[in-house]
C-alpha atoms as a PDB file:
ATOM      1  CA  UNK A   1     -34.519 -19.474 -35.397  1.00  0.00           C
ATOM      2  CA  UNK A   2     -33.740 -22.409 -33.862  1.00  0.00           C
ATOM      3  CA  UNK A   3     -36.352 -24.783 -31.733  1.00  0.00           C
ATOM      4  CA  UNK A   4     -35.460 -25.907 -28.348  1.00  0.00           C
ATOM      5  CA  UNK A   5     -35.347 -29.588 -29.437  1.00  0.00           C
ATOM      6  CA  UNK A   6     -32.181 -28.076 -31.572  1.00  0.00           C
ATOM      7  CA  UNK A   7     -30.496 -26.237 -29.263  1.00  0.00           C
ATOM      8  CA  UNK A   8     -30.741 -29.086 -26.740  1.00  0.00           C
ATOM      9  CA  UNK A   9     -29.004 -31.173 -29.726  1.00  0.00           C
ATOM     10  CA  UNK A  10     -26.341 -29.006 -30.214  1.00  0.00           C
ATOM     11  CA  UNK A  11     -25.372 -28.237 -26.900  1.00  0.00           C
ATOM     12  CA  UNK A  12     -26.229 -31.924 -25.949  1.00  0.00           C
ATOM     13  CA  UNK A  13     -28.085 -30.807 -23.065  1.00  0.00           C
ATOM     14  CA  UNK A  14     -31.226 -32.369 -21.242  1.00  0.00           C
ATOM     15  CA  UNK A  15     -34.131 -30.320 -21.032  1.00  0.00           C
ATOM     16  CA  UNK A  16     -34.436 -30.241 -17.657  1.00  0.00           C
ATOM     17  CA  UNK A  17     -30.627 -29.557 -16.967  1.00  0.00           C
ATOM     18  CA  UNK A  18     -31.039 -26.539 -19.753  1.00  0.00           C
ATOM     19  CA  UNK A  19     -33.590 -25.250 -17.682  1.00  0.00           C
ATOM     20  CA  UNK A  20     -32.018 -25.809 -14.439  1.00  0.00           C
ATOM     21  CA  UNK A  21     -29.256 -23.717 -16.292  1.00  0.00           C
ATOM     22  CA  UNK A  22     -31.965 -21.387 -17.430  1.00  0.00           C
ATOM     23  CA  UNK A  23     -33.333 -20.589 -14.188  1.00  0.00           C
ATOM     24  CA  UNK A  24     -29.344 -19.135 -13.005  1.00  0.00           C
ATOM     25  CA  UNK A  25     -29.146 -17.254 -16.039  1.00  0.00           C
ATOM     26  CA  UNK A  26     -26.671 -18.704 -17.958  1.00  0.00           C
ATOM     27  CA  UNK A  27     -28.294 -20.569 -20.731  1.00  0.00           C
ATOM     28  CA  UNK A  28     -29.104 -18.856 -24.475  1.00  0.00           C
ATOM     29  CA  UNK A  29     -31.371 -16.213 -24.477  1.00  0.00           C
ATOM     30  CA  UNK A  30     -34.957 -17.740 -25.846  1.00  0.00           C
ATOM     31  CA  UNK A  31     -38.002 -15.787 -27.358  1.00  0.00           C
ATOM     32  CA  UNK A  32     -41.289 -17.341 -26.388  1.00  0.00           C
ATOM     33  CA  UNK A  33     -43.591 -16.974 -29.468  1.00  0.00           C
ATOM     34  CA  UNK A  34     -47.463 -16.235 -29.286  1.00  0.00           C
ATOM     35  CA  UNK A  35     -48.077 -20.133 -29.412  1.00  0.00           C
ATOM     36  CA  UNK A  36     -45.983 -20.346 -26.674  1.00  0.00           C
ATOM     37  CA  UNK A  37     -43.082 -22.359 -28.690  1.00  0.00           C
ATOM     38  CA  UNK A  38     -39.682 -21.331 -27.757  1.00  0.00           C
ATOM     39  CA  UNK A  39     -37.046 -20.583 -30.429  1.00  0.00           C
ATOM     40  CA  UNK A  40     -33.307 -19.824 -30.124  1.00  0.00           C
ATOM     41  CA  UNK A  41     -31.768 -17.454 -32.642  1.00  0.00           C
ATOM     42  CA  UNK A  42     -28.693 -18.309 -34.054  1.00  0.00           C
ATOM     43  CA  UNK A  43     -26.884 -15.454 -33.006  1.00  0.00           C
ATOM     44  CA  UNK A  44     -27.913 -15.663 -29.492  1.00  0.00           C
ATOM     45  CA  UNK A  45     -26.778 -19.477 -29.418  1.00  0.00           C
ATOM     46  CA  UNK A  46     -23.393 -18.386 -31.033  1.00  0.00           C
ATOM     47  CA  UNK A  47     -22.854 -15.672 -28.338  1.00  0.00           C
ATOM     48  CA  UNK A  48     -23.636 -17.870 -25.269  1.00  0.00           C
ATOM     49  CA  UNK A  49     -20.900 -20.899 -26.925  1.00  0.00           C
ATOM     50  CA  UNK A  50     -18.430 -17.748 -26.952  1.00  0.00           C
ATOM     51  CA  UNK A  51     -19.383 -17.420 -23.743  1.00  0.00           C
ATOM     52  CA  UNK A  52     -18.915 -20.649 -22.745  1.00  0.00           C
ATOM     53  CA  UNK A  53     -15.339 -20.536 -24.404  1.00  0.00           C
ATOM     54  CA  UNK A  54     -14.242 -17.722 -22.521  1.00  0.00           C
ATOM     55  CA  UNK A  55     -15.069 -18.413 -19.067  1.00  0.00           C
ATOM     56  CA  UNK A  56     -13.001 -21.797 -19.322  1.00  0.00           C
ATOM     57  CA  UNK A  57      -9.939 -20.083 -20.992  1.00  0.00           C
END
């Protein structure tokens, strides 16, 4: 599972515009751990880029 610090990397994304993002619904789906960390899984941030892809094509 990815940390947000990661996905922000990879999708070279400030956290406040991923969140902005978040708040519409279309950003990666996140699970919010116990500690309240949030992590990104792999598949999930794979699924939103194919996403992505498709709604430009």
């Amino acid at each position: 599972m990815l940390k947000l610090p990661e996905v922000l990397d990879e999708i070279s994304m400030s956290r406040a515009a991923f969140y902005r993002m978040r708040a519409r619904g279309n950003a990666p789906r996140l699970i919010k751990l116990p500690n309240g960390q949030l992590r990104c899984r792999r598949r999930d941030l794979d699924a939103w880029w194919e996403r992505c892809e498709q709604s430009t094509a």
